[in-house]
Protein backbone atom coordinates (compact mmCIF):
# COMPACT_ATOMS: atom_id res chain seq x y z
CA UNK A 1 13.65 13.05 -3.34
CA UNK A 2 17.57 12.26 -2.35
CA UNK A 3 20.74 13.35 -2.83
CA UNK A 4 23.09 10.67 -3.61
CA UNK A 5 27.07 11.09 -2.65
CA UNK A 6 29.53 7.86 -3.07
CA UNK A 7 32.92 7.87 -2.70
CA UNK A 8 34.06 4.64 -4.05
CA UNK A 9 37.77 2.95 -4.04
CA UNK A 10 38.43 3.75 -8.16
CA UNK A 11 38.18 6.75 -10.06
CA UNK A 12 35.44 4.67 -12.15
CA UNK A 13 32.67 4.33 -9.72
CA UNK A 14 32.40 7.77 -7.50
CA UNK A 15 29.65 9.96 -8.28
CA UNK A 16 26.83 12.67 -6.99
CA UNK A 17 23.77 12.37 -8.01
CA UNK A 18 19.76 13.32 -7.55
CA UNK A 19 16.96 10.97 -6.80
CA UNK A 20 13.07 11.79 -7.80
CA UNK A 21 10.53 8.98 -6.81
CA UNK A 22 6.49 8.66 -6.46
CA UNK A 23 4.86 5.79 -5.56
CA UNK A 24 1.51 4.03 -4.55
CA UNK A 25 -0.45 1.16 -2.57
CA UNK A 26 -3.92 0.23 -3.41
CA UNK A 27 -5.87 -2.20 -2.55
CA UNK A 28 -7.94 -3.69 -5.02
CA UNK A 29 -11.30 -6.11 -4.92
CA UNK A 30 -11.05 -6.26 -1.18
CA UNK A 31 -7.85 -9.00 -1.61
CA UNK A 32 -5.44 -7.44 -4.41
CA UNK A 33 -2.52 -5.06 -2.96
CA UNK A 34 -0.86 -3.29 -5.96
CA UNK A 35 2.11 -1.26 -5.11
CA UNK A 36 4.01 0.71 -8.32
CA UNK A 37 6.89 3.37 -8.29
CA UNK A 38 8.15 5.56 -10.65
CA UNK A 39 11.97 6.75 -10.45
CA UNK A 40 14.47 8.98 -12.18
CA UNK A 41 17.82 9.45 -11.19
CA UNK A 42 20.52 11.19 -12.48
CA UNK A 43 24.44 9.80 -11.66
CA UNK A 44 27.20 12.69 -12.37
CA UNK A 45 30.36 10.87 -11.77
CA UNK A 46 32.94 12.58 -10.48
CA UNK A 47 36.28 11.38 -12.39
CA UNK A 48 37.01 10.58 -15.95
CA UNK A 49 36.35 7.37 -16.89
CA UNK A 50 38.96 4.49 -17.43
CA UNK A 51 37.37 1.69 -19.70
CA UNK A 52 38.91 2.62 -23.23
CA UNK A 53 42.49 4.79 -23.07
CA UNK A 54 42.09 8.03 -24.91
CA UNK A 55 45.06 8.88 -27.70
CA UNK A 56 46.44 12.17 -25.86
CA UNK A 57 47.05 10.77 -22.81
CA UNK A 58 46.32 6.71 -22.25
CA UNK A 59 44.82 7.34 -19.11
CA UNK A 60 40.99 6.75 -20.20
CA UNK A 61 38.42 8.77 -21.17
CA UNK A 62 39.21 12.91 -21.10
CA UNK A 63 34.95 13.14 -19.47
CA UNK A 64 33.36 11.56 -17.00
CA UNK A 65 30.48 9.68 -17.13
CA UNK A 66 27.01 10.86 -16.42
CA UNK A 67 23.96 7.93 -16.32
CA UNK A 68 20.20 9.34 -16.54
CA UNK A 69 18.20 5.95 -15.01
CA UNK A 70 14.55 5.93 -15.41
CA UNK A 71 12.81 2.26 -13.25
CA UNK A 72 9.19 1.88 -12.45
CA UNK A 73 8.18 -1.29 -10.65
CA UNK A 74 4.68 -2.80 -10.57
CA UNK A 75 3.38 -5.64 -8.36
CA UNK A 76 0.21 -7.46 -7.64
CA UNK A 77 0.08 -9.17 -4.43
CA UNK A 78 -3.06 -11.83 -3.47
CA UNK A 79 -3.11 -13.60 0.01
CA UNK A 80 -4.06 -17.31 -0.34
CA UNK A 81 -4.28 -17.71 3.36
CA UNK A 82 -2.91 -16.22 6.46
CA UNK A 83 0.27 -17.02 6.46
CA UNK A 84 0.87 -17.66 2.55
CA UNK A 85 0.54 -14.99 -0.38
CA UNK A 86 1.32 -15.02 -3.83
CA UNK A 87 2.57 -11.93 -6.00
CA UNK A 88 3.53 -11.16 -9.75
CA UNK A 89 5.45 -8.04 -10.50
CA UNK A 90 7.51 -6.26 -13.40
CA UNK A 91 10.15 -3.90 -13.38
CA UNK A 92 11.37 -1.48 -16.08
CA UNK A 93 14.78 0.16 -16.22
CA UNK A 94 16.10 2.37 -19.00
CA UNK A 95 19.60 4.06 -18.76
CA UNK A 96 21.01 6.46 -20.83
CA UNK A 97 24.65 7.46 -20.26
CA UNK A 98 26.97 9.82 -22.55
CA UNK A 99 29.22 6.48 -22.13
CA UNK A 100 27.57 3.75 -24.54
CA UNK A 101 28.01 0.78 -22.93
CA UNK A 102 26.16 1.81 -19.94
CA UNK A 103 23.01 2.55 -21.98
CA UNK A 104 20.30 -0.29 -22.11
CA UNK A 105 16.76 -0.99 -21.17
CA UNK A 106 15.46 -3.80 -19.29
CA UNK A 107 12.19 -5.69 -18.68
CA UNK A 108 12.20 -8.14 -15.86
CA UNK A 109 9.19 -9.76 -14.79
CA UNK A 110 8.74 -12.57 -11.81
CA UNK A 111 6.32 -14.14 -9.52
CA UNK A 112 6.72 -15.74 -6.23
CA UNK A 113 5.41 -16.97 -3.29
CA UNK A 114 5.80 -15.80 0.55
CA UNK A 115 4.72 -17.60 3.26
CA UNK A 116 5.03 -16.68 6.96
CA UNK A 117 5.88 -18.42 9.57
């Protein structure tokens, strides 16, 4: 858990927020690590927001914004060798904020190769 405090230069991107994570390591079949994490924050920023001008006063929105973020993260690691591994993982984000445009979900998956040296 984490309490999250950024002042930022612009009334757009300061905020307070809470951070809630669990996560794991296993390994698997003697040779498969699989790591995952599950996290939810929650982003309370701390001005109105400035992207569209409200009618009353042109200055933005009259609220500010407030994000709900939900990620998990999975990955499957496999050594080859000693000094060279290879992974594939996928990560998951949805965001829901009372601001529209900062609402989305989003599915990335990738795989790779490490090698030490």
């Amino acid at each position: 858990a984490a309490r999250l405090h950024n002042n930022a230069d612009g009334t757009d991107h300061g905020y307070r927020g809470n951070r809630f994570s669990v996560g794991t390591r296993l390994t698997l079949f003697d040779s498969y690590l699989f790591t995952g994490e599950v996290a939810k924050t929650s982003y309370n920023y701390t001005s109105p927001h400035s992207l569209a001008p409200n009618t009353a006063t042109g200055a933005g929105f009259t609220f500010a914004r407030k994000d709900d973020v939900t990620s998990v993260n999975l990955r499957v690691s496999r050594p080859v060798n000693d000094r060279v591994s290879v992974f594939a993982k996928f990560d998951y984000t949805r965001a829901q904020s009372n601001l529209l445009l900062f609402s989305y979900s989003q599915n990335v998956f990738g795989a790779g190769v490490v090698a030490r040296f």
